[in-house]
PDB file of N, CA and C in Angstrom:
ATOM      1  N   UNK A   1       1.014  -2.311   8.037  1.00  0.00           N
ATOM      2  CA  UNK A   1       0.598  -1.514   9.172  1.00  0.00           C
ATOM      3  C   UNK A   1       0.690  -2.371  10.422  1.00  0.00           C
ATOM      4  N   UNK A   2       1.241  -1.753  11.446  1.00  0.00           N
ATOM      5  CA  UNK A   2       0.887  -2.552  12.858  1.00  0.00           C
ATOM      6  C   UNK A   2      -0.264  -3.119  13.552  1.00  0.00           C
ATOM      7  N   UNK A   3      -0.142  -3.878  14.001  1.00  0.00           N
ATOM      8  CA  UNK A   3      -1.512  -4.575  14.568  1.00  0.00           C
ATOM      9  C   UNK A   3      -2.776  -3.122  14.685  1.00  0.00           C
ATOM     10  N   UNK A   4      -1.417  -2.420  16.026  1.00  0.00           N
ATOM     11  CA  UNK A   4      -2.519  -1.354  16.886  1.00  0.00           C
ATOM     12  C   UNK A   4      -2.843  -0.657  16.142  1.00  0.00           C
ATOM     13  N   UNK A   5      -2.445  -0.152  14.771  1.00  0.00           N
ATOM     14  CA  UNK A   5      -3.674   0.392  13.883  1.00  0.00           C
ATOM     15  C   UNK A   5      -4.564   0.006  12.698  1.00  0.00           C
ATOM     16  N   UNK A   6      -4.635  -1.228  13.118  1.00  0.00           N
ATOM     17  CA  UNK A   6      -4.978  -1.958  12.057  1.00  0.00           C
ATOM     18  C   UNK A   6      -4.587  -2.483  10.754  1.00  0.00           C
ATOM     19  N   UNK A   7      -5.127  -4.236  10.369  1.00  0.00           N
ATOM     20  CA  UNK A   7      -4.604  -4.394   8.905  1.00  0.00           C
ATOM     21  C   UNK A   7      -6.422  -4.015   8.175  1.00  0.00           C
ATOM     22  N   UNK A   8      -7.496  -3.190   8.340  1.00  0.00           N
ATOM     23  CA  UNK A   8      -8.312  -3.375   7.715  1.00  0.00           C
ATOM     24  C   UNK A   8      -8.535  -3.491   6.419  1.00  0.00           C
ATOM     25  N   UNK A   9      -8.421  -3.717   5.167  1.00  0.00           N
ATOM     26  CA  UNK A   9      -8.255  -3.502   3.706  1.00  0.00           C
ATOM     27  C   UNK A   9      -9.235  -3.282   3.331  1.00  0.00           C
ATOM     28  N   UNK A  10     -10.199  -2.900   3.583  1.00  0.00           N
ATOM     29  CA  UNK A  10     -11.257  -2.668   3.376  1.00  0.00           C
ATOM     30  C   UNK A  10     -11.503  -1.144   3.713  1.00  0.00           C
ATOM     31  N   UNK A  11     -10.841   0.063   3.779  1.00  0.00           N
ATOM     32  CA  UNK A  11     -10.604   0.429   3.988  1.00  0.00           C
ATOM     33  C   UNK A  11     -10.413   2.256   3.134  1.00  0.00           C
ATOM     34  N   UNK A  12     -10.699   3.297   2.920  1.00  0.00           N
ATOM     35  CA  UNK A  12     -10.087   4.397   2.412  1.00  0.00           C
ATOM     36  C   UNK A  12      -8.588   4.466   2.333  1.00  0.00           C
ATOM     37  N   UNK A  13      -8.175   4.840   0.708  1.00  0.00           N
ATOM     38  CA  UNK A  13      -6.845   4.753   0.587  1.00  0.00           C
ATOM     39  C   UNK A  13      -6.163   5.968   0.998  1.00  0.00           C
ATOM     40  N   UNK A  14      -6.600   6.832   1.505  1.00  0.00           N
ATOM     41  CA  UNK A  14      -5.975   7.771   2.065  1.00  0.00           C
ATOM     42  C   UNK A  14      -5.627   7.406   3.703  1.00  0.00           C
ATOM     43  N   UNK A  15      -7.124   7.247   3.660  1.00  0.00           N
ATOM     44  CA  UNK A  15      -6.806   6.592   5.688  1.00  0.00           C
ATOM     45  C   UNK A  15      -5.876   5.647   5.669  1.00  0.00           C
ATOM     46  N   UNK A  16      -5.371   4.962   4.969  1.00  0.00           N
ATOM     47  CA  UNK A  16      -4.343   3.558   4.600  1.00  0.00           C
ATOM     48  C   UNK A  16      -3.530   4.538   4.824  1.00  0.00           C
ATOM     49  N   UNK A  17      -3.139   5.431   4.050  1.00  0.00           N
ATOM     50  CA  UNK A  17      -1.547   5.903   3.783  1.00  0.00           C
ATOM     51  C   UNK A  17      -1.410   7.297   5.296  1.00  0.00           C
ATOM     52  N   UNK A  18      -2.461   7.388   5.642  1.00  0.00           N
ATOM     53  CA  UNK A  18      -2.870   8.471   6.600  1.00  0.00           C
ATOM     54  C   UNK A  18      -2.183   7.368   7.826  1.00  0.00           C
ATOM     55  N   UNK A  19      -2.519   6.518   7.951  1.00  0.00           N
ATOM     56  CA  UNK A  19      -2.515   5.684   9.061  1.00  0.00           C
ATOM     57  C   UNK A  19      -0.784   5.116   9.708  1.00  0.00           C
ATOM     58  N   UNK A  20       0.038   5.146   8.638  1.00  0.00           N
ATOM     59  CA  UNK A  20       1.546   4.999   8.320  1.00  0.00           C
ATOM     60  C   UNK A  20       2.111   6.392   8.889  1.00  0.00           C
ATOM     61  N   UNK A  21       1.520   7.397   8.604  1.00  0.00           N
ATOM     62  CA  UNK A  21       2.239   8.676   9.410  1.00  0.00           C
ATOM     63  C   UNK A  21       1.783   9.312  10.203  1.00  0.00           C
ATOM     64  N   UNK A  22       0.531   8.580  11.142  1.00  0.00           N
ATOM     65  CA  UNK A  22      -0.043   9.724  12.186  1.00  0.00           C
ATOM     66  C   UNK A  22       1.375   9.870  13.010  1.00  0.00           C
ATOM     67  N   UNK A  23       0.914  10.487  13.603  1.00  0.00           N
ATOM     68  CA  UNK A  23       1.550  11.033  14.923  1.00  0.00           C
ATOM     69  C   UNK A  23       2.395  12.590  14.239  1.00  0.00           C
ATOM     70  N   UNK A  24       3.359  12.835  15.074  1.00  0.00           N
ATOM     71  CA  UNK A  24       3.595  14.068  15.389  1.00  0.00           C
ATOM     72  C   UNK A  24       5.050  14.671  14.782  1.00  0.00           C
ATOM     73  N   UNK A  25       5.817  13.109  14.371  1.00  0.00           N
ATOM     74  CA  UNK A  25       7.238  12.984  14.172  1.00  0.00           C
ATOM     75  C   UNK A  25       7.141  12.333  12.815  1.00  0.00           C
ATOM     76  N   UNK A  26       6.493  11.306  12.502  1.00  0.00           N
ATOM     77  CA  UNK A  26       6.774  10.120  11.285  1.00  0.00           C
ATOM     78  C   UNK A  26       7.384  11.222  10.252  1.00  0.00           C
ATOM     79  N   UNK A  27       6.269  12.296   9.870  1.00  0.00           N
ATOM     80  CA  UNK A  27       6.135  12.954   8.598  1.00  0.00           C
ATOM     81  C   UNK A  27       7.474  13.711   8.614  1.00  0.00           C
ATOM     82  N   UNK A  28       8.373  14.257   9.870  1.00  0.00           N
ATOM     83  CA  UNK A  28       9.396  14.896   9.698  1.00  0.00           C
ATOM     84  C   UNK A  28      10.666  14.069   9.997  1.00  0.00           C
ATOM     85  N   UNK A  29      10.696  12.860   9.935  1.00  0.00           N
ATOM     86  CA  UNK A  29      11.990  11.830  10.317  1.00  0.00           C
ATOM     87  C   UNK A  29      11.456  11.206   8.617  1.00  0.00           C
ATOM     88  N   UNK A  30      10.648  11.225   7.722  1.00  0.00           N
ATOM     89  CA  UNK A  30      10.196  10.869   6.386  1.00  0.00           C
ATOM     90  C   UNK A  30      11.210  12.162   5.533  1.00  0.00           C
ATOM     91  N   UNK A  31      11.006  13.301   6.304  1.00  0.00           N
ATOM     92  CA  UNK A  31      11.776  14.049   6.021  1.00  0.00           C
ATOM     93  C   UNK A  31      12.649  14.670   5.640  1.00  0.00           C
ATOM     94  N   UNK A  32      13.470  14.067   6.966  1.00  0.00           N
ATOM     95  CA  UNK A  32      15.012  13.996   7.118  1.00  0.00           C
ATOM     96  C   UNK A  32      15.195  12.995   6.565  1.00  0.00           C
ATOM     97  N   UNK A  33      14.905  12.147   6.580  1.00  0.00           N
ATOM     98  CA  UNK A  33      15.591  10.865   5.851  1.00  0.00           C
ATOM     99  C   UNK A  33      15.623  10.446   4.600  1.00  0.00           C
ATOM    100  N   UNK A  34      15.012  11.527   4.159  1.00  0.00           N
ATOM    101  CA  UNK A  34      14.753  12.128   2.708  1.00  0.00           C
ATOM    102  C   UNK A  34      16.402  12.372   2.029  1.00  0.00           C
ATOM    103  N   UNK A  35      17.343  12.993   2.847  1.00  0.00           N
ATOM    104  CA  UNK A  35      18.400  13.006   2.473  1.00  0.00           C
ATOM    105  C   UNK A  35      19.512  12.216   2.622  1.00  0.00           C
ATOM    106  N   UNK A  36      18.856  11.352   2.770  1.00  0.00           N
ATOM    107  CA  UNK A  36      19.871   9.903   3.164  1.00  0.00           C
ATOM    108  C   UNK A  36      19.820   9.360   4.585  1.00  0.00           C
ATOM    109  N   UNK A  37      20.716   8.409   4.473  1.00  0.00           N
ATOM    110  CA  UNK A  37      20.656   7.542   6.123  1.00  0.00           C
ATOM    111  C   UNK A  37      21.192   8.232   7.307  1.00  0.00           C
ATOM    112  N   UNK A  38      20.578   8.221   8.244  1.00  0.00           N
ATOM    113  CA  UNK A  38      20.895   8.855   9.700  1.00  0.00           C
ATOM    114  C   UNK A  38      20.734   7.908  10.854  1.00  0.00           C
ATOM    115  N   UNK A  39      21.932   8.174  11.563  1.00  0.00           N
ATOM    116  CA  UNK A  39      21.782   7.504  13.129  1.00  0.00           C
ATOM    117  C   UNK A  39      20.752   7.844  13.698  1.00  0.00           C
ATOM    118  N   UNK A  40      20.246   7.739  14.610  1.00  0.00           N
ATOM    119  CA  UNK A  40      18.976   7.527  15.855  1.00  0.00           C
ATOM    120  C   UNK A  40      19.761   8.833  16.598  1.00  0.00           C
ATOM    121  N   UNK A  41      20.429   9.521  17.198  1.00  0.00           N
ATOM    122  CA  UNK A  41      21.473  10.699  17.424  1.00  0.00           C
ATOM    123  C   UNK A  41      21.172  12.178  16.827  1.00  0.00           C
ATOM    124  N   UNK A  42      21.623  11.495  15.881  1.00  0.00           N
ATOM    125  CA  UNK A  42      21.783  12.764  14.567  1.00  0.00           C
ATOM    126  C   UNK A  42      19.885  13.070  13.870  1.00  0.00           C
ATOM    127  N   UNK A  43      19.044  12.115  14.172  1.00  0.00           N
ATOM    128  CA  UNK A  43      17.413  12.714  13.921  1.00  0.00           C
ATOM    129  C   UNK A  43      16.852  13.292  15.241  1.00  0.00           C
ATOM    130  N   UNK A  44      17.472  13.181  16.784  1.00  0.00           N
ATOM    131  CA  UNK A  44      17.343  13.453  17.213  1.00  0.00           C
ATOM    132  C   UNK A  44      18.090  14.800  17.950  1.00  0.00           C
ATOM    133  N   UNK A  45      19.081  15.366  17.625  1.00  0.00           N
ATOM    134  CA  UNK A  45      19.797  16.516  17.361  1.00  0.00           C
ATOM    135  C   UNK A  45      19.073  17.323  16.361  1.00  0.00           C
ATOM    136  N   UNK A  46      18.325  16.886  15.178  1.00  0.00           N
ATOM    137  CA  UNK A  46      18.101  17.860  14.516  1.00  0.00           C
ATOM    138  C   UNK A  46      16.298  18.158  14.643  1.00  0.00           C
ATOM    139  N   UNK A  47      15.664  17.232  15.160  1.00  0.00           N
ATOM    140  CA  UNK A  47      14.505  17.612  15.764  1.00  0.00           C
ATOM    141  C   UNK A  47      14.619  17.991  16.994  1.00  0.00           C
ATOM    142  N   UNK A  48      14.598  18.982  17.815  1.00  0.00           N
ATOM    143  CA  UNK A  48      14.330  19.724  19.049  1.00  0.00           C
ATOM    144  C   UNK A  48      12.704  19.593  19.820  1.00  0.00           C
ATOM    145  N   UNK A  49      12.786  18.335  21.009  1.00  0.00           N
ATOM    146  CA  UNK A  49      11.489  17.943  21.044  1.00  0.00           C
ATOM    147  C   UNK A  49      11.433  16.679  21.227  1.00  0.00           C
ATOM    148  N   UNK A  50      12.168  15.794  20.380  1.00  0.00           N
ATOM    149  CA  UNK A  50      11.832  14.582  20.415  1.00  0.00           C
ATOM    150  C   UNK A  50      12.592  13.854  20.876  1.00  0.00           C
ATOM    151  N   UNK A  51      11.542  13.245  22.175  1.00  0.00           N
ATOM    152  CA  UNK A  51      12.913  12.394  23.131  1.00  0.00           C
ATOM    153  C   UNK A  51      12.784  10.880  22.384  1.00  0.00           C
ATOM    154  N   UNK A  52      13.601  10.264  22.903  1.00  0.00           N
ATOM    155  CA  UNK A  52      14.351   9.075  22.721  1.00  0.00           C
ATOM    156  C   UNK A  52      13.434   8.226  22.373  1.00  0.00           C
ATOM    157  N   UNK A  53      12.601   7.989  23.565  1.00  0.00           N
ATOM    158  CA  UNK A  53      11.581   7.110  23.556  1.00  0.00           C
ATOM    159  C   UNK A  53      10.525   7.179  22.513  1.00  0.00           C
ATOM    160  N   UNK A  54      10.019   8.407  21.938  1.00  0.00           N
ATOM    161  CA  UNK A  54       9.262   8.447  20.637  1.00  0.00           C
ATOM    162  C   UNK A  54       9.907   8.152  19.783  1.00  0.00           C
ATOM    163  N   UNK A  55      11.056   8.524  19.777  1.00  0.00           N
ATOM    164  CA  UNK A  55      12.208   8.190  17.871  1.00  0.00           C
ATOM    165  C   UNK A  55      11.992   6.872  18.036  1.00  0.00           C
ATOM    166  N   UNK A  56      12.430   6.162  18.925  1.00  0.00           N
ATOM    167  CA  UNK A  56      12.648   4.832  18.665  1.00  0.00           C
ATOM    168  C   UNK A  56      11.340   3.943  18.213  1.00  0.00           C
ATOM    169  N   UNK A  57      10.284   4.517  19.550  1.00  0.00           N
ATOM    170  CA  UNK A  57       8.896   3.793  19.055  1.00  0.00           C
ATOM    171  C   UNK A  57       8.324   3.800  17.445  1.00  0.00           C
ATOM    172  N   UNK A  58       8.183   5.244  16.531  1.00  0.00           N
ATOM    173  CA  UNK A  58       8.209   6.037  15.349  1.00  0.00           C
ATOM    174  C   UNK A  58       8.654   5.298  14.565  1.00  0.00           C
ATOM    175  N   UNK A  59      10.312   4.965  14.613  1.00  0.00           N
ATOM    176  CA  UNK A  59      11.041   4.141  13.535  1.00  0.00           C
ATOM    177  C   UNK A  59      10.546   3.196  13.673  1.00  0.00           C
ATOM    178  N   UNK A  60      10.813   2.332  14.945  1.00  0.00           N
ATOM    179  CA  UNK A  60      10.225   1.137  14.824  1.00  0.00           C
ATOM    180  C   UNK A  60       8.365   0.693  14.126  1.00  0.00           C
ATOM    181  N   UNK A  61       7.673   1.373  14.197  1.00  0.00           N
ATOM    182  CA  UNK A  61       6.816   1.564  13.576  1.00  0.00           C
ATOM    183  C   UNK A  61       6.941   1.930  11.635  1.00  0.00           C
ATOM    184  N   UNK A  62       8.028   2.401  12.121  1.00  0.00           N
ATOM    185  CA  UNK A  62       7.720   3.186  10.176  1.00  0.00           C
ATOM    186  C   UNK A  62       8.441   2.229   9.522  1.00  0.00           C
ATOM    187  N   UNK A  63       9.416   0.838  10.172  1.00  0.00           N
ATOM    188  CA  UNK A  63      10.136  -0.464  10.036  1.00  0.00           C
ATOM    189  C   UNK A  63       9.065  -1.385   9.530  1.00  0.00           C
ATOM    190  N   UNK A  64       8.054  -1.456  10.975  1.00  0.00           N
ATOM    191  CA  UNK A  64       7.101  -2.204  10.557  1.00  0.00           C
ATOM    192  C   UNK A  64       6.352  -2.447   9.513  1.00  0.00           C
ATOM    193  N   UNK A  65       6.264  -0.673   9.091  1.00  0.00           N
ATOM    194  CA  UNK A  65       5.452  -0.785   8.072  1.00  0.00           C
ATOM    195  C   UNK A  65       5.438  -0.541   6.406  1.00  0.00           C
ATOM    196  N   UNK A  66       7.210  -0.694   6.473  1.00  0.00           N
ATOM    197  CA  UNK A  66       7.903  -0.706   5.246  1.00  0.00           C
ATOM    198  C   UNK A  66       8.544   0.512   4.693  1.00  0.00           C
ATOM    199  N   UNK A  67       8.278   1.566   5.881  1.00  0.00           N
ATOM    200  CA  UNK A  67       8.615   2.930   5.157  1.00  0.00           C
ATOM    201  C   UNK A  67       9.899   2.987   5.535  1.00  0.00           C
ATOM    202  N   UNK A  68      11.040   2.571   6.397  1.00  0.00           N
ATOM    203  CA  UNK A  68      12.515   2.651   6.597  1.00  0.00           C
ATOM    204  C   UNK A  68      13.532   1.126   6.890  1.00  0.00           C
ATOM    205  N   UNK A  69      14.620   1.502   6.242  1.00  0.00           N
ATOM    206  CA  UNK A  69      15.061   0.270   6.842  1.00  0.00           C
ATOM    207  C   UNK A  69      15.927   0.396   8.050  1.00  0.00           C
ATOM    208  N   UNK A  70      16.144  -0.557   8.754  1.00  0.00           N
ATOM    209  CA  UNK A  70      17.256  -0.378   9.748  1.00  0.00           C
ATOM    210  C   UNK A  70      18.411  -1.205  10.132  1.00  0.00           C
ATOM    211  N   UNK A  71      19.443  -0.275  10.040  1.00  0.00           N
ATOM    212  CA  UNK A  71      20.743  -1.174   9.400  1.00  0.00           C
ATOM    213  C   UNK A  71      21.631  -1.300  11.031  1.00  0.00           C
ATOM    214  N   UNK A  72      21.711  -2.560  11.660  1.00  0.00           N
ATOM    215  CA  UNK A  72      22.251  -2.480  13.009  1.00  0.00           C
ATOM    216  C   UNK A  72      23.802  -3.223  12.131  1.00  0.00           C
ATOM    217  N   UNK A  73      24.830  -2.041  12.829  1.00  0.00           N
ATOM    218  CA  UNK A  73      26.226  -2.227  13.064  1.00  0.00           C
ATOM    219  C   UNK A  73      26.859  -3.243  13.701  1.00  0.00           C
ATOM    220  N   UNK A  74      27.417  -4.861  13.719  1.00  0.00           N
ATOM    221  CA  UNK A  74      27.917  -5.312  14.864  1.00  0.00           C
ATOM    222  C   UNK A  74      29.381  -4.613  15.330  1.00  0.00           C
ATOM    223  N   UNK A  75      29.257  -3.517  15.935  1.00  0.00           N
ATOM    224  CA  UNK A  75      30.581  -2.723  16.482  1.00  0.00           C
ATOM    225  C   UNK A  75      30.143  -2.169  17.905  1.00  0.00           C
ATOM    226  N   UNK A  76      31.583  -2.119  18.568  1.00  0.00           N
ATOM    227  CA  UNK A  76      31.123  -1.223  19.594  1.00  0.00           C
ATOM    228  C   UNK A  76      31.787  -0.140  19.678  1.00  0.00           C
ATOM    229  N   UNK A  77      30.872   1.059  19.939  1.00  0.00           N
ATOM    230  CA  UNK A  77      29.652   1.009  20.628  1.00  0.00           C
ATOM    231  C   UNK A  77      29.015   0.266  19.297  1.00  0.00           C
ATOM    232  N   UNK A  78      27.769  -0.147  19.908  1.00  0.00           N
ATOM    233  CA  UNK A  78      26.633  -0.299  18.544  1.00  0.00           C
ATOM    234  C   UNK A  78      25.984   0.845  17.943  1.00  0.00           C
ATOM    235  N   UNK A  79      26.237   0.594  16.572  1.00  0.00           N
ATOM    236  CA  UNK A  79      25.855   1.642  15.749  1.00  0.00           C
ATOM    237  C   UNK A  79      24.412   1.255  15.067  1.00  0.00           C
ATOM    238  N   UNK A  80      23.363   2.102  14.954  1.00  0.00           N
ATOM    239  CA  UNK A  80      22.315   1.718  14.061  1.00  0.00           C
ATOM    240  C   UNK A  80      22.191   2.820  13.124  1.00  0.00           C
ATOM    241  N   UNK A  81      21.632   2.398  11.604  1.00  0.00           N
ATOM    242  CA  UNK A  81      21.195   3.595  10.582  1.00  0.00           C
ATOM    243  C   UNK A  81      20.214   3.547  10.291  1.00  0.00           C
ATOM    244  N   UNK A  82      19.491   3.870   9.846  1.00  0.00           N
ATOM    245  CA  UNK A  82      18.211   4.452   9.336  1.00  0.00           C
ATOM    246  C   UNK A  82      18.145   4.990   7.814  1.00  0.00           C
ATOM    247  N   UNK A  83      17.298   4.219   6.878  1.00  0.00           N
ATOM    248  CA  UNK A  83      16.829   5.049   5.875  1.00  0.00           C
ATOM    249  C   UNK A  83      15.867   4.946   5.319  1.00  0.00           C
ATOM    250  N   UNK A  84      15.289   5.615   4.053  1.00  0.00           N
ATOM    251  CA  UNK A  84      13.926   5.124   3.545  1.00  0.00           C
ATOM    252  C   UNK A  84      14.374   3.838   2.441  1.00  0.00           C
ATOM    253  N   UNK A  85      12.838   3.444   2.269  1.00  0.00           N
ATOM    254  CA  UNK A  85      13.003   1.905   1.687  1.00  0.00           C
ATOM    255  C   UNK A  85      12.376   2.352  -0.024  1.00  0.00           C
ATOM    256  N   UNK A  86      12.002   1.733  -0.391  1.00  0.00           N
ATOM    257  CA  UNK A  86      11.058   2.510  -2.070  1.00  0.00           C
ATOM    258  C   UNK A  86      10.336   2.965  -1.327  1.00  0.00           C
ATOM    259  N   UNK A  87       8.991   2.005  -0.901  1.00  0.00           N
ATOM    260  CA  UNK A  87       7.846   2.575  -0.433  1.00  0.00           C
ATOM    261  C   UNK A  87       7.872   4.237   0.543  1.00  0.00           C
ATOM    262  N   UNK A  88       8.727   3.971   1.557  1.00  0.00           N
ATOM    263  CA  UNK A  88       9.408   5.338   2.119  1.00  0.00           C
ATOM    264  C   UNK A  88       9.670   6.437   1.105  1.00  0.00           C
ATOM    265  N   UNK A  89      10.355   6.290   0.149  1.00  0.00           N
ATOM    266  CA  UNK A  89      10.850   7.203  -0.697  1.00  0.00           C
ATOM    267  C   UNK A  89       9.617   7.688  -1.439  1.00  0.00           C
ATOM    268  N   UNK A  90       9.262   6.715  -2.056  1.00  0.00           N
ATOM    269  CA  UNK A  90       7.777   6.889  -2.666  1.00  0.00           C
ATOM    270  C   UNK A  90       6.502   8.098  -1.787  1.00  0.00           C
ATOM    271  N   UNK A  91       6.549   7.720  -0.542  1.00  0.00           N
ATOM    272  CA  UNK A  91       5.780   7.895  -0.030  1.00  0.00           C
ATOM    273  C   UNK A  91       6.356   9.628   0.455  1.00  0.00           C
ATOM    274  N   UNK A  92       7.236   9.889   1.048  1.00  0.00           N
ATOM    275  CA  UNK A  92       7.883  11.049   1.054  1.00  0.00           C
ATOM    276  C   UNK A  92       7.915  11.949  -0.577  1.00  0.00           C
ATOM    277  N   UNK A  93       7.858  11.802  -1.598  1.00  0.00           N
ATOM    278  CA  UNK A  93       8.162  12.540  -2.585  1.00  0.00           C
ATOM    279  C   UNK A  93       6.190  12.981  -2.929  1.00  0.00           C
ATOM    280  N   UNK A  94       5.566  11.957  -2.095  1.00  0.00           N
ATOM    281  CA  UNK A  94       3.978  12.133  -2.346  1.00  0.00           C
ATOM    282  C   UNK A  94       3.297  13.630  -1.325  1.00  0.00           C
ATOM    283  N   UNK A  95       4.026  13.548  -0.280  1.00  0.00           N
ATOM    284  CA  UNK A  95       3.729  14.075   0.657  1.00  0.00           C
ATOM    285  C   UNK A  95       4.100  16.013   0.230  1.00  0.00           C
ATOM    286  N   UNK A  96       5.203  15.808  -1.252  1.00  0.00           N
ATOM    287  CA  UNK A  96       5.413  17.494  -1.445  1.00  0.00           C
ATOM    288  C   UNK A  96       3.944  18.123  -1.742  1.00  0.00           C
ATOM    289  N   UNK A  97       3.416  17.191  -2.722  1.00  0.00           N
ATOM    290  CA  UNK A  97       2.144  18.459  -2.692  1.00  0.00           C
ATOM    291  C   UNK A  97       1.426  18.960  -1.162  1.00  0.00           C
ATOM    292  N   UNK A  98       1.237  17.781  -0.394  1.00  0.00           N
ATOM    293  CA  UNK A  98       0.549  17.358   0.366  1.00  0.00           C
ATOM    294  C   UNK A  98       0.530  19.200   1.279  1.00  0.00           C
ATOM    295  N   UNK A  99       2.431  18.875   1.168  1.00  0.00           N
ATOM    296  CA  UNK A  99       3.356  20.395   2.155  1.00  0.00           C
ATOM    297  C   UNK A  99       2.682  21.461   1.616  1.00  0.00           C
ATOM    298  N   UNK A 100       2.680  21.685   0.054  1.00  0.00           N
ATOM    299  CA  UNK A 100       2.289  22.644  -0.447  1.00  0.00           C
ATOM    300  C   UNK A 100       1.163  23.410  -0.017  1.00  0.00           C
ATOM    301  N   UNK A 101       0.353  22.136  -0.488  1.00  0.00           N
ATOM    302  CA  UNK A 101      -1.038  22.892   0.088  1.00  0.00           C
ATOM    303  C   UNK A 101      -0.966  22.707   1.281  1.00  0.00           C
ATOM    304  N   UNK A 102      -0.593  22.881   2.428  1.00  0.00           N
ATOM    305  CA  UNK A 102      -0.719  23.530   3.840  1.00  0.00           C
ATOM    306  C   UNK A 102      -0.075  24.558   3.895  1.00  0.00           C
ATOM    307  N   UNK A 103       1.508  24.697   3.114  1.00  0.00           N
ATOM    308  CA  UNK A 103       1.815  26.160   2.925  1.00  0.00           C
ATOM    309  C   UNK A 103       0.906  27.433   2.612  1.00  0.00           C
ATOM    310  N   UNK A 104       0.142  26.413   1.765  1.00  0.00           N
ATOM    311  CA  UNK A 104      -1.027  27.785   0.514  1.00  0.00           C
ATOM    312  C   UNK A 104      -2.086  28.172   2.318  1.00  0.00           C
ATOM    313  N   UNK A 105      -2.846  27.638   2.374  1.00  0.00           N
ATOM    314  CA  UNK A 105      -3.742  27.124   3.797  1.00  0.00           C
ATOM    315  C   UNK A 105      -3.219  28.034   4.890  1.00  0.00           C
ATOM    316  N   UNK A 106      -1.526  27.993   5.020  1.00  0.00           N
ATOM    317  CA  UNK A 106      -1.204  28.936   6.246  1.00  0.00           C
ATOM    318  C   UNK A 106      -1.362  29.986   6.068  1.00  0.00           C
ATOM    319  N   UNK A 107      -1.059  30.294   4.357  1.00  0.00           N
ATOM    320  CA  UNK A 107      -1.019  31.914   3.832  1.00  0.00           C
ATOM    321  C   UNK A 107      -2.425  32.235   4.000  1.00  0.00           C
ATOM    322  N   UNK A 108      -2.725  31.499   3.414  1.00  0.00           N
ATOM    323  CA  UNK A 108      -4.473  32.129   3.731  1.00  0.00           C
ATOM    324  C   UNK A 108      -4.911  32.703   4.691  1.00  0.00           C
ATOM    325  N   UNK A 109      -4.719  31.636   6.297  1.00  0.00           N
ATOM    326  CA  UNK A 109      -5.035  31.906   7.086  1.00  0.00           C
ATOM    327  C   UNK A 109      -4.445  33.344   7.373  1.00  0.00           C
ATOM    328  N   UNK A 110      -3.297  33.522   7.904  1.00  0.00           N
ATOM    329  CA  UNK A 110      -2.413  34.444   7.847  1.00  0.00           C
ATOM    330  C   UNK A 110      -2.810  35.783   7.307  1.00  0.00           C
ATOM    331  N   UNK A 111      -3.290  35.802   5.826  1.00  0.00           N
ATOM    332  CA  UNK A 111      -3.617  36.796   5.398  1.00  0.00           C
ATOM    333  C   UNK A 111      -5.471  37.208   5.805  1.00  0.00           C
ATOM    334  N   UNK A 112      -6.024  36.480   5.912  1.00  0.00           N
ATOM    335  CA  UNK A 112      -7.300  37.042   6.844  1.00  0.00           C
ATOM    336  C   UNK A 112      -7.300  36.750   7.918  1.00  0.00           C
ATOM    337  N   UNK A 113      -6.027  37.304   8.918  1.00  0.00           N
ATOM    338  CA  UNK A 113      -5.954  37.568  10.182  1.00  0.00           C
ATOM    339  C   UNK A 113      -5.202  39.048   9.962  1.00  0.00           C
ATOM    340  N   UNK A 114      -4.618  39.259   9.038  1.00  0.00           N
ATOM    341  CA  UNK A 114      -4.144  40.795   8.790  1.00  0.00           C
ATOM    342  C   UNK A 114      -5.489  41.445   8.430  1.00  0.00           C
ATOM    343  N   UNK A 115      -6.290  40.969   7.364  1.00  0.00           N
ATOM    344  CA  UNK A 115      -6.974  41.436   7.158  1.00  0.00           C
ATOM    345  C   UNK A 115      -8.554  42.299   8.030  1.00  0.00           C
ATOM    346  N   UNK A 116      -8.535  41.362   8.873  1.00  0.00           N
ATOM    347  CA  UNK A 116      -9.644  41.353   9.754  1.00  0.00           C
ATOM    348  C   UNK A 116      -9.344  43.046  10.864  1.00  0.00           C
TER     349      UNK A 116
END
């Protein structure tokens, strides 16, 4: 984990693994990258929203903290890739239930707002 959110180990193991994907993007560039390696370009073409300056901060963060690797090209232009690492992979295949039950959660909601 990065400094700015702490190394506490002492710590809840959820808030540990909670702490690796806050924000707004991690969980859907965990995502995408789910299907293999992508340029910095091409995650940002397919998220609508996310400027430059967050992708880069995000990866670089999700680098830090073992969830992607990043593969710099010496070519020009310079090329960089992006993918998940184990822990990344690991950590993305954890997160299906996670989807699930917020799917179940939306229906719910959803259905006692028809209901009402």
């Amino acid at each position: 984990m990065t400094s700015r959110r702490g190394q506490d180990t002492d710590v809840c193991g959820v808030t540990a693994a909670i702490s690796v994907i806050d924000g707004k993007w991690k969980t859907a560039l965990l995502w995408m990258l789910e299907s293999g390696p992508h340029r910095p370009g091409e995650l940002r073409r397919k998220l609508p929203g996310l400027s430059e300056k967050v992708l880069t901060q995000a990866l670089r963060e999700m680098a830090e903290d073992g969830l992607v690797h990043r593969e710099a090209h010496d070519v020009l232009p310079p090329k960089t890739v992006y993918s998940l690492t184990g822990p990344g992979r690991e950590l993305s295949e954890l997160l299906g239930p996670l989807s699930d039950w917020g799917h179940r959660r939306l229906d719910r909601l959803a259905e006692a707002r028809t209901a009402s």
